[in-house]
Protein backbone atom coordinates (compact mmCIF):
# COMPACT_ATOMS: atom_id res chain seq x y z
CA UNK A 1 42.45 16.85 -8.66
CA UNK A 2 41.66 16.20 -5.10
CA UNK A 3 41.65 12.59 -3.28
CA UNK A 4 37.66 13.81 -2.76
CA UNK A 5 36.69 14.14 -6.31
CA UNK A 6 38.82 10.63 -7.32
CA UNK A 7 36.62 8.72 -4.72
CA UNK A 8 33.40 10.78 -5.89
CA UNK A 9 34.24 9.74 -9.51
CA UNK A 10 34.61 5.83 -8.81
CA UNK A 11 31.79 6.14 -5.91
CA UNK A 12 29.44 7.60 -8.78
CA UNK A 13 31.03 4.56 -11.30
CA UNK A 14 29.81 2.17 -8.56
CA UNK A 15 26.31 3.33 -8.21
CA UNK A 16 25.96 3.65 -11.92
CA UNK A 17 26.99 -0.32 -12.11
CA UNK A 18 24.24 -0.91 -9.85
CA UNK A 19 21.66 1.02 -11.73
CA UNK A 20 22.90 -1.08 -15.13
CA UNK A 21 22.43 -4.24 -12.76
CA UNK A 22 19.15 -3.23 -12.13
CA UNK A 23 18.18 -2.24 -15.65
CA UNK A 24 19.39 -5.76 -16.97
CA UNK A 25 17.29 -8.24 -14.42
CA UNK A 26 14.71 -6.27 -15.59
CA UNK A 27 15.09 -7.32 -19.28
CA UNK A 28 12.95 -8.09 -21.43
CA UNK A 29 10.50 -5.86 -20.31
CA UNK A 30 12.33 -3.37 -18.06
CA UNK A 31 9.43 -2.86 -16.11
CA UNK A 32 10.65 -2.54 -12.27
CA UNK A 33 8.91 -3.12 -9.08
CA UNK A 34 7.70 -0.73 -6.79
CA UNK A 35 10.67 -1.70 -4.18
CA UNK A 36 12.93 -1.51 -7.34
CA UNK A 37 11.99 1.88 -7.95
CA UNK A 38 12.46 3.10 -4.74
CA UNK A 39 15.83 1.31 -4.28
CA UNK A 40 16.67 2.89 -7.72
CA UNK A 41 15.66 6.69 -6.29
CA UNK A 42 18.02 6.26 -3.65
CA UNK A 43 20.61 5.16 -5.35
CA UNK A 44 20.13 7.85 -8.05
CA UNK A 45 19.87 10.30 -5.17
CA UNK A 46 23.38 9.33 -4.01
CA UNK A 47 24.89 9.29 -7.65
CA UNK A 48 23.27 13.14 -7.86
CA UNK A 49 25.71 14.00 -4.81
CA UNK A 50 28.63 12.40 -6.09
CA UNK A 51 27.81 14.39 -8.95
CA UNK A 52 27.43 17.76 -6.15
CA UNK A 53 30.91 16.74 -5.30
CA UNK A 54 32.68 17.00 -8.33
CA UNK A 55 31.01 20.02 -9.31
CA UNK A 56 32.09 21.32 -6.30
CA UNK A 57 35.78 20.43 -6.15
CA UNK A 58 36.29 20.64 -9.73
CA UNK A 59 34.54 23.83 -11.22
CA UNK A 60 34.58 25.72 -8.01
């Protein structure tokens, strides 16, 4: 496994523990702001290419 896909697995980990931070101030309700949402988009966004990157060093 390359050094790439390590740091695109524990980048992706780290945007995925922001999305869970996100998801629990939200609690009860888990209804999100408008500024949440888009600050959730982009960070989804970058977990999607993290997820580009592994496909790409891994299954290529």
């Amino acid at each position: 496994m390359s050094a790439r896909a390590v740091d695109a697995v524990f980048q992706g980990l780290y945007l995925l523990t922001d999305v869970r931070m996100m998801i629990r101030k939200s609690v009860p309700d888990h209804v999100l702001t408008e500024d949440e949402k888009k600050t959730l988009a982009k960070t989804l966004d970058k977990v999607e290419k993290q997820i580009a990157v592994l496909r790409e060093e891994l299954l290529a």
